[in-house]
N, C-alpha and C. Protein backbone atom coordinates (compact mmCIF):
# COMPACT_ATOMS: atom_id res chain seq x y z
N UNK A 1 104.26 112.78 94.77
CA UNK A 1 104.39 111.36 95.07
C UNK A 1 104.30 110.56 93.77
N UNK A 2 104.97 109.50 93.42
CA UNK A 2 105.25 109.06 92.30
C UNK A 2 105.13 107.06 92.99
N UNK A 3 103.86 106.63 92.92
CA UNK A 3 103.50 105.60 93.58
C UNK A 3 102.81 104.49 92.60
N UNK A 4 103.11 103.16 93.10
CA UNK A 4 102.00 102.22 92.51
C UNK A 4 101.14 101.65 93.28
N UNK A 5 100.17 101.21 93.06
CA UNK A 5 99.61 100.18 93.58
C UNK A 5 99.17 98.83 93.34
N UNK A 6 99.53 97.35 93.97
CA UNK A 6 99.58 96.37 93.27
C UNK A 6 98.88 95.33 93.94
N UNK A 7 98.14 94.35 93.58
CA UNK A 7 97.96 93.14 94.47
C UNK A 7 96.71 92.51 93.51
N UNK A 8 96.54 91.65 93.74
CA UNK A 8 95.91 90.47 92.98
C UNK A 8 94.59 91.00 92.40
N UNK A 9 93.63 89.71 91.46
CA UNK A 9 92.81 90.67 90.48
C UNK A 9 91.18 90.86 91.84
N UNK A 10 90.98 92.13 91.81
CA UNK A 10 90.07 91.78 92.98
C UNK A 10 90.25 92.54 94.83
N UNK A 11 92.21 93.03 94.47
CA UNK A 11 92.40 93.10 95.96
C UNK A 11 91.37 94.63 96.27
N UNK A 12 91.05 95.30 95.36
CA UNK A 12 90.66 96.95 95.54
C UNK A 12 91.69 97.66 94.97
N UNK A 13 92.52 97.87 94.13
CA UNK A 13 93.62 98.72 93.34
C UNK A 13 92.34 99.73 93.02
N UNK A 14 91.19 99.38 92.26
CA UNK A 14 90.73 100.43 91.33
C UNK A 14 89.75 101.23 92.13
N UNK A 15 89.15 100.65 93.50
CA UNK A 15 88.89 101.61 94.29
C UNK A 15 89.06 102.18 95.32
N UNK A 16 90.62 102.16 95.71
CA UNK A 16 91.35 102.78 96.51
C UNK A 16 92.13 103.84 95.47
N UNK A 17 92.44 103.53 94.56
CA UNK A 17 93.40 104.31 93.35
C UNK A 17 92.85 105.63 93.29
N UNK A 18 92.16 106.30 92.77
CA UNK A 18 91.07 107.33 92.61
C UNK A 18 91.51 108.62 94.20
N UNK A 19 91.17 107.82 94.87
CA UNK A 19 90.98 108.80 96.11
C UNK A 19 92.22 109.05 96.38
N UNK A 20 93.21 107.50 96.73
CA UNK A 20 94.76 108.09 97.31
C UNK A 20 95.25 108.64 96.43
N UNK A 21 94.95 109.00 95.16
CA UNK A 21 95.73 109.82 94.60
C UNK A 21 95.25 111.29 94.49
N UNK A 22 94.17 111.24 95.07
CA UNK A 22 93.25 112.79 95.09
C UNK A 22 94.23 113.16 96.20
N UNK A 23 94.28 112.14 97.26
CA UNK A 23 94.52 113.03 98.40
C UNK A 23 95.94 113.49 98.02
N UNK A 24 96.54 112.51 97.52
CA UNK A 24 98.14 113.20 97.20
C UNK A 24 98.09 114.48 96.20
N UNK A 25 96.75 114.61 95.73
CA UNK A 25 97.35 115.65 94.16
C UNK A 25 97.96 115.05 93.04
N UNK A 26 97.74 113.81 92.70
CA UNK A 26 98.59 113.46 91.41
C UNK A 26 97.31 112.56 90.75
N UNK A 27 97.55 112.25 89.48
CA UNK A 27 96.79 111.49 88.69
C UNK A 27 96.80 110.05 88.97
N UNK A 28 95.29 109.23 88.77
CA UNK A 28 95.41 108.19 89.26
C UNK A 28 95.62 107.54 87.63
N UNK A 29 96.45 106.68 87.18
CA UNK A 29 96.61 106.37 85.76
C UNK A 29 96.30 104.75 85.82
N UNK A 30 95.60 104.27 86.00
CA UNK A 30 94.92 102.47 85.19
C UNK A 30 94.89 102.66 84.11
N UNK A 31 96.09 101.27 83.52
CA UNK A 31 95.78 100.78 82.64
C UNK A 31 94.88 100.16 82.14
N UNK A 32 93.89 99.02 83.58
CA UNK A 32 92.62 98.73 82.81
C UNK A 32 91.76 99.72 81.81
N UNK A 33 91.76 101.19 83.09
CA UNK A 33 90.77 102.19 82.28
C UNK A 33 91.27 102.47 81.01
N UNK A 34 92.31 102.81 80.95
CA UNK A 34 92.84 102.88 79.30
C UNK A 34 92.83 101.98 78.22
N UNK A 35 92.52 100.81 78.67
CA UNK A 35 92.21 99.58 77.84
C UNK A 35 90.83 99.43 77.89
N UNK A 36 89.56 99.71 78.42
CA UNK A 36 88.64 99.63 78.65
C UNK A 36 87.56 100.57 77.83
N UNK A 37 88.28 101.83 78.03
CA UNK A 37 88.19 103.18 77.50
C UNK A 37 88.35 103.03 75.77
N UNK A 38 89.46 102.39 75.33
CA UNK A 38 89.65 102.01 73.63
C UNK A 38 88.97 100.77 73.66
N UNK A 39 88.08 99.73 74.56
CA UNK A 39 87.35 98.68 73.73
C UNK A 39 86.03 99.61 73.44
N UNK A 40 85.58 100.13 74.97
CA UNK A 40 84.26 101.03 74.60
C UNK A 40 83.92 101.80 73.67
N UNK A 41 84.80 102.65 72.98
CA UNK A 41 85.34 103.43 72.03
C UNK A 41 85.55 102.76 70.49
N UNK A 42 85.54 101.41 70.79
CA UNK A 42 85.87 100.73 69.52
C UNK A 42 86.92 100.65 68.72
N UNK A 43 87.94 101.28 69.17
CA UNK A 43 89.64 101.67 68.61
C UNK A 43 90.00 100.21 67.92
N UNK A 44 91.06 100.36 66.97
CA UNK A 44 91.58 99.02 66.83
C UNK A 44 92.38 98.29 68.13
N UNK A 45 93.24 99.12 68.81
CA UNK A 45 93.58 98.76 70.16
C UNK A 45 92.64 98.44 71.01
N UNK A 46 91.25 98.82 70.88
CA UNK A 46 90.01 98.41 71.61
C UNK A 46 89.41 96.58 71.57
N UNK A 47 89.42 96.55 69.92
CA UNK A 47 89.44 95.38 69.40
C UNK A 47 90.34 94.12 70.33
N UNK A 48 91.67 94.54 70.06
CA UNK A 48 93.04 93.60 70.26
C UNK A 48 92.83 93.21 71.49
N UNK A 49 92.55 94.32 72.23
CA UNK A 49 92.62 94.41 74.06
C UNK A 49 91.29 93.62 74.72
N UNK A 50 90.28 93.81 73.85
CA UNK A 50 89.42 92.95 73.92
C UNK A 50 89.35 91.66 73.78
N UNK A 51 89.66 90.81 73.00
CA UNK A 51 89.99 89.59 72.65
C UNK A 51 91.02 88.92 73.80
N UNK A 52 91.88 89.75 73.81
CA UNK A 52 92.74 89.25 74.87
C UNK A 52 92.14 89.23 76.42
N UNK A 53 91.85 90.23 77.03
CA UNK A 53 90.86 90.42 77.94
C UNK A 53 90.06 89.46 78.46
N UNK A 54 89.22 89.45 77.13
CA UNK A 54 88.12 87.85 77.49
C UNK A 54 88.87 86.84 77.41
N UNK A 55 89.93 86.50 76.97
CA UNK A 55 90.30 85.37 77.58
C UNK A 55 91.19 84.94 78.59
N UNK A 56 91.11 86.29 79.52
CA UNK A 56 91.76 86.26 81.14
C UNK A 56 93.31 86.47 80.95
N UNK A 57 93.76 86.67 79.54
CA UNK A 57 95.23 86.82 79.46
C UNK A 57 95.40 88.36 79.74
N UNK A 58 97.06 88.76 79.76
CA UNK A 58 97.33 90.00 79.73
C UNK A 58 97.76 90.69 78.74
N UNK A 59 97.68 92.15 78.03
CA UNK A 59 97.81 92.73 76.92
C UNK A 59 99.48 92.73 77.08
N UNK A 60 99.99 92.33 75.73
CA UNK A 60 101.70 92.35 75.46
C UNK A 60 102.35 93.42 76.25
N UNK A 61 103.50 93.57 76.76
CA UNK A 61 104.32 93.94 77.65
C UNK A 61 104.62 95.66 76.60
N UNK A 62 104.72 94.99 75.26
CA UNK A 62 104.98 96.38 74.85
C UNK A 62 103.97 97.41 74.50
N UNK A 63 102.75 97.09 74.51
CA UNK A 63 101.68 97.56 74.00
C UNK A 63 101.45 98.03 75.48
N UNK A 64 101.41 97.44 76.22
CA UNK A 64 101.22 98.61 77.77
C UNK A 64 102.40 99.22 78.07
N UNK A 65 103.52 98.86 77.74
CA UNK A 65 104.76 100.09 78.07
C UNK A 65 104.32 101.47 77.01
N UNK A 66 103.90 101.31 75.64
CA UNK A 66 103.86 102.32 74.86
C UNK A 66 102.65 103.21 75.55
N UNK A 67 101.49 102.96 76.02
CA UNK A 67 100.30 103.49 76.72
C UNK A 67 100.92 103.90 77.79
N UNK A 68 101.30 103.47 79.02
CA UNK A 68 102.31 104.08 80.01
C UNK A 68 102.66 105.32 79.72
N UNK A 69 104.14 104.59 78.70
CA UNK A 69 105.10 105.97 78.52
C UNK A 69 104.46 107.54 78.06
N UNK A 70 103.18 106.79 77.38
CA UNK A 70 102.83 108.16 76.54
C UNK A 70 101.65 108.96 77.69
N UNK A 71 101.27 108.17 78.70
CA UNK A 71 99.91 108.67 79.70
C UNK A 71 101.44 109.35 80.76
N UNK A 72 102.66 109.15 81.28
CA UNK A 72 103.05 109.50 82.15
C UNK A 72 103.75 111.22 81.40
N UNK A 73 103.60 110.98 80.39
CA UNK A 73 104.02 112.34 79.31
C UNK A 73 103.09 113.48 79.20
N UNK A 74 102.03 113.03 79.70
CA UNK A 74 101.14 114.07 80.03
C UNK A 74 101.53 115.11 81.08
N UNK A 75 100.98 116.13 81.28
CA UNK A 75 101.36 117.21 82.20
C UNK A 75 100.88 117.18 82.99
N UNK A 76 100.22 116.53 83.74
CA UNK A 76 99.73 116.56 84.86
C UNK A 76 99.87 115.04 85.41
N UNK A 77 101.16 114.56 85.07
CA UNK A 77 101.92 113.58 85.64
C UNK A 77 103.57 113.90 85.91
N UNK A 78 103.85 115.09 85.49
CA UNK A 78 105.07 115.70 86.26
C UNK A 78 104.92 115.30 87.17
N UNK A 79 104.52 115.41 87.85
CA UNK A 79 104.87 116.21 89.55
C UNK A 79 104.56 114.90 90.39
N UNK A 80 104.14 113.45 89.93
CA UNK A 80 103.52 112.61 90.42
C UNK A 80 102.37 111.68 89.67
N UNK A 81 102.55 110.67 89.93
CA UNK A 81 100.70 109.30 89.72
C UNK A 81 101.12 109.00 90.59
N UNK A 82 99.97 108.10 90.65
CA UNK A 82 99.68 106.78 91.31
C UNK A 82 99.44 105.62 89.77
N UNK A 83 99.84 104.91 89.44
CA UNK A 83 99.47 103.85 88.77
C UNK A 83 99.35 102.61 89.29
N UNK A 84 97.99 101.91 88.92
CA UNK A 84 97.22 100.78 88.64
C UNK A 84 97.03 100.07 88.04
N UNK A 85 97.68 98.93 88.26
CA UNK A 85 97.27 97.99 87.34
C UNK A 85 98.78 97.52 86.10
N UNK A 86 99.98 98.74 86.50
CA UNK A 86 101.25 98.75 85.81
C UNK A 86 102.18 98.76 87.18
N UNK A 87 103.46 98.37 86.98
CA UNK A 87 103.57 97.24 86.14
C UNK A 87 103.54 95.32 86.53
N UNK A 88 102.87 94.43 85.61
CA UNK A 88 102.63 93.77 85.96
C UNK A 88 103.37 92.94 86.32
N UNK A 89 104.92 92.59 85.79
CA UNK A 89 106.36 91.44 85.66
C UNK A 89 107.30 92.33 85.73
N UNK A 90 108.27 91.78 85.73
CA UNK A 90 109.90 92.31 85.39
C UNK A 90 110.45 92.88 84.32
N UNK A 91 109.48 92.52 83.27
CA UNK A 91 110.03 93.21 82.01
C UNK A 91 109.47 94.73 82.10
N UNK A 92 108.12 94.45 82.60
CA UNK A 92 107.62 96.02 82.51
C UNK A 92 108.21 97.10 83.91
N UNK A 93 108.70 96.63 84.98
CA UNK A 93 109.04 97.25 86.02
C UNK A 93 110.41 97.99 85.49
N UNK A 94 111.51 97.07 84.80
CA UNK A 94 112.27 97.60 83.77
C UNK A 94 111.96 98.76 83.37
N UNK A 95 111.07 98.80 82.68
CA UNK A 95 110.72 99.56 81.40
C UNK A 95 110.41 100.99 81.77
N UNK A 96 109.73 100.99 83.14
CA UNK A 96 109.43 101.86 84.08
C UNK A 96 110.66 102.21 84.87
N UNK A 97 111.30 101.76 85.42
CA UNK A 97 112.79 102.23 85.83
C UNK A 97 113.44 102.88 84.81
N UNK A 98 113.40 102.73 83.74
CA UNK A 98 114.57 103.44 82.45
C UNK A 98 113.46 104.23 82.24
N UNK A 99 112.26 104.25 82.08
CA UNK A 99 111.81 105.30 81.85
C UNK A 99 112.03 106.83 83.45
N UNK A 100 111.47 106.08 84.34
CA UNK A 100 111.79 107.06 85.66
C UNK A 100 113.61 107.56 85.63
N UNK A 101 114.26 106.81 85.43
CA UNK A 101 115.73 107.24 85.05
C UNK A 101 115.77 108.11 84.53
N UNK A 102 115.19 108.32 82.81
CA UNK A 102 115.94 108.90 82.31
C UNK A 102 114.94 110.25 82.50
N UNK A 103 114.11 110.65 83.00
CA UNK A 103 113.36 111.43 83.48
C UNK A 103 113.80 112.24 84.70
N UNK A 104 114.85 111.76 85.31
CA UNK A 104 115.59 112.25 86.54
C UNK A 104 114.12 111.92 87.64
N UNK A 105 113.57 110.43 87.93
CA UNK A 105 112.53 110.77 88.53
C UNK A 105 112.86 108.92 89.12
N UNK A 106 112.19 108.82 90.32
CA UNK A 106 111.98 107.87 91.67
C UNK A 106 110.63 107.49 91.66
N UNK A 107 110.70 106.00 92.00
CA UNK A 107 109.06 106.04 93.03
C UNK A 107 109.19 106.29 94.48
N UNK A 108 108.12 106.52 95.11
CA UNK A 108 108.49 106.80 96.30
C UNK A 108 107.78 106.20 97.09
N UNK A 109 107.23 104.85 96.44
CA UNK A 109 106.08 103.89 97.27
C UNK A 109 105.70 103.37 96.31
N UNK A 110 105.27 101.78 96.89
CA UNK A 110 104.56 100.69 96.65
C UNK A 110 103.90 100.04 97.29
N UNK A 111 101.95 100.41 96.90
CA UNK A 111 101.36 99.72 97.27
C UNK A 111 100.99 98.17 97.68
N UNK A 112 101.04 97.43 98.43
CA UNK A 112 100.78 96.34 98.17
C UNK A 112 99.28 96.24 98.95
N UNK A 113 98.43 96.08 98.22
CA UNK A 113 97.07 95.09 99.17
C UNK A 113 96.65 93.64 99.32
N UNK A 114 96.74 93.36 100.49
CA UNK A 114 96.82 91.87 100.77
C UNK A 114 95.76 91.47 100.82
N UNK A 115 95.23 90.37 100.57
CA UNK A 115 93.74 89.72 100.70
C UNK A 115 93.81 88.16 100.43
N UNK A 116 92.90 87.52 100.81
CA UNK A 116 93.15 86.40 100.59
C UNK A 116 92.60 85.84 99.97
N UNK A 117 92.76 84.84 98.83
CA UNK A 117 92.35 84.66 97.85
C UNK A 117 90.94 84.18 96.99
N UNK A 118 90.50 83.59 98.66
CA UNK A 118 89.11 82.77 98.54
C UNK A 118 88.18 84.53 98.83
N UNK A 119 88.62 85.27 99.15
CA UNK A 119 87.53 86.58 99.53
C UNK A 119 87.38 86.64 97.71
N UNK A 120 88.87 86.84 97.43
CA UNK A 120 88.94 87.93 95.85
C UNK A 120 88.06 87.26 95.08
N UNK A 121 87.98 85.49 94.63
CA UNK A 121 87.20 85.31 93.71
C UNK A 121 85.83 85.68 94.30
N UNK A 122 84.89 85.83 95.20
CA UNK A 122 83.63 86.43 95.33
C UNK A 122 83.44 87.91 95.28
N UNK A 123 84.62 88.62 95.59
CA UNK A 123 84.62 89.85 95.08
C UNK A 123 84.81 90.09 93.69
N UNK A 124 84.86 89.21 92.72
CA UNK A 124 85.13 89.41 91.15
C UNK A 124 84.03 88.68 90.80
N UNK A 125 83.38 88.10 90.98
CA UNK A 125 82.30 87.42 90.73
C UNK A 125 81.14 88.49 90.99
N UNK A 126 81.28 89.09 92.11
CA UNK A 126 80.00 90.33 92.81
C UNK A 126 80.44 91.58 91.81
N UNK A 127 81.33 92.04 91.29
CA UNK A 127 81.77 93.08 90.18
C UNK A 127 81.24 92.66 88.94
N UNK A 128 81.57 90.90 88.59
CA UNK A 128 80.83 91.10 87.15
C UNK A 128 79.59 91.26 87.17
N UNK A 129 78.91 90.92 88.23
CA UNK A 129 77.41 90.99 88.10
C UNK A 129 76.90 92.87 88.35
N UNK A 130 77.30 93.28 89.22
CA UNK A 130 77.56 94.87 89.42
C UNK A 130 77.82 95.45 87.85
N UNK A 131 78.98 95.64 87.44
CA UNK A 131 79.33 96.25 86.54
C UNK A 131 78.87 95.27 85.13
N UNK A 132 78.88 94.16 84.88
CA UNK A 132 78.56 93.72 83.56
C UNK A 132 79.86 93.61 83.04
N UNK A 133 81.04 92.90 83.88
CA UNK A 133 82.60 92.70 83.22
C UNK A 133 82.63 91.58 82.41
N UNK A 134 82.88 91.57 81.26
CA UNK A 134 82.83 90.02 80.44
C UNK A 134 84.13 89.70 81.11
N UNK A 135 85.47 90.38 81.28
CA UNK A 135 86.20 89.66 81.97
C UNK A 135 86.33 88.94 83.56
N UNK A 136 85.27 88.97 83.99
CA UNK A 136 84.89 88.31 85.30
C UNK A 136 84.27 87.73 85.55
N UNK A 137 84.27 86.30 84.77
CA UNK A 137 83.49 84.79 85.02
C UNK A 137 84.82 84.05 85.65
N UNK A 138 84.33 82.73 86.17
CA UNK A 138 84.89 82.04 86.91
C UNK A 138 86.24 81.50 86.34
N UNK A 139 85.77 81.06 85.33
CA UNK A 139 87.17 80.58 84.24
C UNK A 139 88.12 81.19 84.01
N UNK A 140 87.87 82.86 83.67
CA UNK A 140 88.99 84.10 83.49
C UNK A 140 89.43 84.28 84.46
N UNK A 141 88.44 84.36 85.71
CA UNK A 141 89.33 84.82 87.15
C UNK A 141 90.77 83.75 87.49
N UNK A 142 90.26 81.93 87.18
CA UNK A 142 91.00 81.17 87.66
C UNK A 142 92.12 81.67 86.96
N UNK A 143 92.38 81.77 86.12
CA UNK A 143 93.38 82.07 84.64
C UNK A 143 94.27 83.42 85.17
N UNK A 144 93.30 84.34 85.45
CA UNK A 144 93.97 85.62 85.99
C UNK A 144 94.83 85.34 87.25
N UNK A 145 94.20 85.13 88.62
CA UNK A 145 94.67 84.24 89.23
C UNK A 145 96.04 83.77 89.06
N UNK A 146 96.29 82.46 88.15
CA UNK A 146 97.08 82.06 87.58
C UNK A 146 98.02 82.65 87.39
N UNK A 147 97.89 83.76 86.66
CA UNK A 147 99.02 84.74 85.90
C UNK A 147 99.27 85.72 87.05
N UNK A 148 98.74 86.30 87.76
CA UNK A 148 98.83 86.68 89.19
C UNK A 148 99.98 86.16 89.65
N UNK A 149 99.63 85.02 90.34
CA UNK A 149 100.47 84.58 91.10
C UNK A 149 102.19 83.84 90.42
N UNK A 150 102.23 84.00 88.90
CA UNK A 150 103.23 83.71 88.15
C UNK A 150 103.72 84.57 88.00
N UNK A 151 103.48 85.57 87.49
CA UNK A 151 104.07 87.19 87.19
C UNK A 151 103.69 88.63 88.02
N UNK A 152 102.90 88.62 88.57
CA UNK A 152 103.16 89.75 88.92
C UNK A 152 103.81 89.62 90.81
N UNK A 153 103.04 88.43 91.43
CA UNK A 153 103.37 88.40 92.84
C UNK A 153 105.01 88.56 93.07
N UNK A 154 106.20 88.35 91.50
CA UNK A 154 107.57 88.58 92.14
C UNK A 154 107.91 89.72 92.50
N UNK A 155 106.84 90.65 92.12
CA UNK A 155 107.22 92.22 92.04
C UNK A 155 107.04 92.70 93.51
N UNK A 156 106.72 92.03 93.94
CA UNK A 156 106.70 92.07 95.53
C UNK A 156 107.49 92.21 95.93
N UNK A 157 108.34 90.72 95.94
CA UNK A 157 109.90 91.08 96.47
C UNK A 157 110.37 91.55 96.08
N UNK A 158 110.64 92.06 94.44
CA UNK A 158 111.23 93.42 94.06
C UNK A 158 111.59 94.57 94.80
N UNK A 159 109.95 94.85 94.97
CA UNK A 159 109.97 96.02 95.49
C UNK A 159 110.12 96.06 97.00
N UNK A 160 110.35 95.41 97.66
CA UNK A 160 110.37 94.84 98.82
C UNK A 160 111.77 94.68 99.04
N UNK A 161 112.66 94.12 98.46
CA UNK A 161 114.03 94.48 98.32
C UNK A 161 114.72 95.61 98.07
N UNK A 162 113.64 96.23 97.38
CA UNK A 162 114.15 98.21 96.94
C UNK A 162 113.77 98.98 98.42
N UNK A 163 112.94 98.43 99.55
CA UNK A 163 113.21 98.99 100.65
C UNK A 163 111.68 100.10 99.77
N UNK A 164 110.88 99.59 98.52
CA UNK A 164 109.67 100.55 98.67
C UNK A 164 108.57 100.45 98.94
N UNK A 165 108.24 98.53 99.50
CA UNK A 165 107.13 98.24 99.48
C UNK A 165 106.52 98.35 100.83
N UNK A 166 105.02 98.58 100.86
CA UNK A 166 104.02 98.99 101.93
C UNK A 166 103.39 98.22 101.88
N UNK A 167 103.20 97.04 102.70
CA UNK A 167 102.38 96.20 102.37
C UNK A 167 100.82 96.74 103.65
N UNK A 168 99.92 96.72 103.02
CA UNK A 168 98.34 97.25 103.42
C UNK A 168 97.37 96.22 103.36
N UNK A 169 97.10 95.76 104.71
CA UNK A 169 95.87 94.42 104.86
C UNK A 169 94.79 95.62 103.85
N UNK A 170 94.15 94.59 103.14
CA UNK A 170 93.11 94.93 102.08
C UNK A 170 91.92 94.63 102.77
N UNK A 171 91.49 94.01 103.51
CA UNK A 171 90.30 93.50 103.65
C UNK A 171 89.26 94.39 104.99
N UNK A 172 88.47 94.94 104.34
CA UNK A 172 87.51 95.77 105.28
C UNK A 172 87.05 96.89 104.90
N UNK A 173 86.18 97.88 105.06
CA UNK A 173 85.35 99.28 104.32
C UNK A 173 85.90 99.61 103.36
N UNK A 174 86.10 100.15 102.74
CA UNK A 174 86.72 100.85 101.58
C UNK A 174 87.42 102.19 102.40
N UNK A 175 86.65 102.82 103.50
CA UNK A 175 87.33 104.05 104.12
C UNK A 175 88.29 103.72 104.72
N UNK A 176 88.12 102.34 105.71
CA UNK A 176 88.89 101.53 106.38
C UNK A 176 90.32 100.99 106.21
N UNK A 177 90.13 100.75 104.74
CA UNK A 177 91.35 100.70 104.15
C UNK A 177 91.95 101.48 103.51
N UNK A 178 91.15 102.75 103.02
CA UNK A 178 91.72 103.86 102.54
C UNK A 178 92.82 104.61 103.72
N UNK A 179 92.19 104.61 104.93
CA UNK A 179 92.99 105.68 106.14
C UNK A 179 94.24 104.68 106.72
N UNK A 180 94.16 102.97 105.70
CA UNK A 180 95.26 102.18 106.40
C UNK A 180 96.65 102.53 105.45
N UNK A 181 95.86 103.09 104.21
CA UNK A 181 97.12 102.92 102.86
C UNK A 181 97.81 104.30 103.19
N UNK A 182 97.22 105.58 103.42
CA UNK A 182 97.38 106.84 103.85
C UNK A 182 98.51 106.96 104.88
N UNK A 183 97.87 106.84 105.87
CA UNK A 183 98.77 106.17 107.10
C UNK A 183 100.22 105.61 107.43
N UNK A 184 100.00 104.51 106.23
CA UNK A 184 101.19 103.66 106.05
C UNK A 184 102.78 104.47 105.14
N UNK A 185 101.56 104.95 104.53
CA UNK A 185 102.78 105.89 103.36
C UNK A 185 103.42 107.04 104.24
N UNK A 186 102.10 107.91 105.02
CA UNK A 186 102.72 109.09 105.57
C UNK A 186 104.27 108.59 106.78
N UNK A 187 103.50 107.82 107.55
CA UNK A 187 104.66 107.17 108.43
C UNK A 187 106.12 107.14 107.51
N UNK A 188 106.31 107.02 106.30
CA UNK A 188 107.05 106.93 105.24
C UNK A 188 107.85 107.97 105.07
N UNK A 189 107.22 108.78 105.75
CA UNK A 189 107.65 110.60 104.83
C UNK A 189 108.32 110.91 106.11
């Protein structure tokens, strides 16, 4: 299975991601974690990604296509991901089509999780305090938000026009919505 999953900052991508891709057998690939992973680490890309980060913006289009291309080149992304958190606009969905092209390779699903918007900012607010996210104060969320609903929500109809999108009410257990995303895809097959 060769899948994404997408929906606003907050909908559950990063903890639904993990499992539906266990259950499929394929790698779950976030870009947050890979950006997160080089600030913790201290990388110069750690640095860059950082700065940008805290201020609720998104890392350049080419600087996450080059991380992409080179995480889906791994071997134990033959056969399938799930990616999170990619791609965010049109330029990068591109980038990912010519890359799946010239790979002789398809997606075969798109996540969407729906939620509504007044839940997500208290669910990003209850994470920064949980995890200790400098990117999840009120100001970055509005901002994220923002860019949310400017760039990435067209990818919806994108994919929604490609006849790949699944759209999955987000809101309820984590198991709850895990056996809704499962479900939705298998009906698919």
């Amino acid at each position: 299975m060769r899948l994404l999953i997408i929906g606003a900052p907050g909908a559950g991508k990063g903890t639904q991601a993990s499992s539906i891709a266990e259950h499929y057998g394929v790698p779950a690939i976030s870009t947050g974690d890979i950006f997160r992973a080089n600030i913790k680490g201290g990388t110069e890309l750690g640095k860059k990604v950082k700065a940008i980060m805290d201020a609720g913006d998104l890392v350049p289009d080419e600087v996450t296509d080059e991380i992409v291309v080179d995480r889906l080149d791994q071997d134990d992304a033959i056969n399938g991901f799930l990616l999170d958190g990619y791609p965010r606009n049109l330029h990068q969905v591109e980038a990912l089509d010519s890359y799946l092209t010239a790979n002789g390779q398809r997606l075969d699903a798109v996540i969407s999780l729906e939620v509504d918007p007044e839940l997500l900012i208290g669910r990003l607010l209850k994470r920064a305090e949980i995890e200790g996210r400098s990117d999840d104060n009120e100001e970055t969320i509005g901002n994220r938000m923002a860019v949310y609903t400017s760039q990435t929500a067209p990818l919806i109809d994108h994919y929604a026009q490609a006849g790949l999108l699944v759209p999955v009410d987000g809101v309820g257990g984590i198991a709850e919505v895990r056996t809704r995303i499962i479900d939705a895809l298998d009906a698919r097959s």
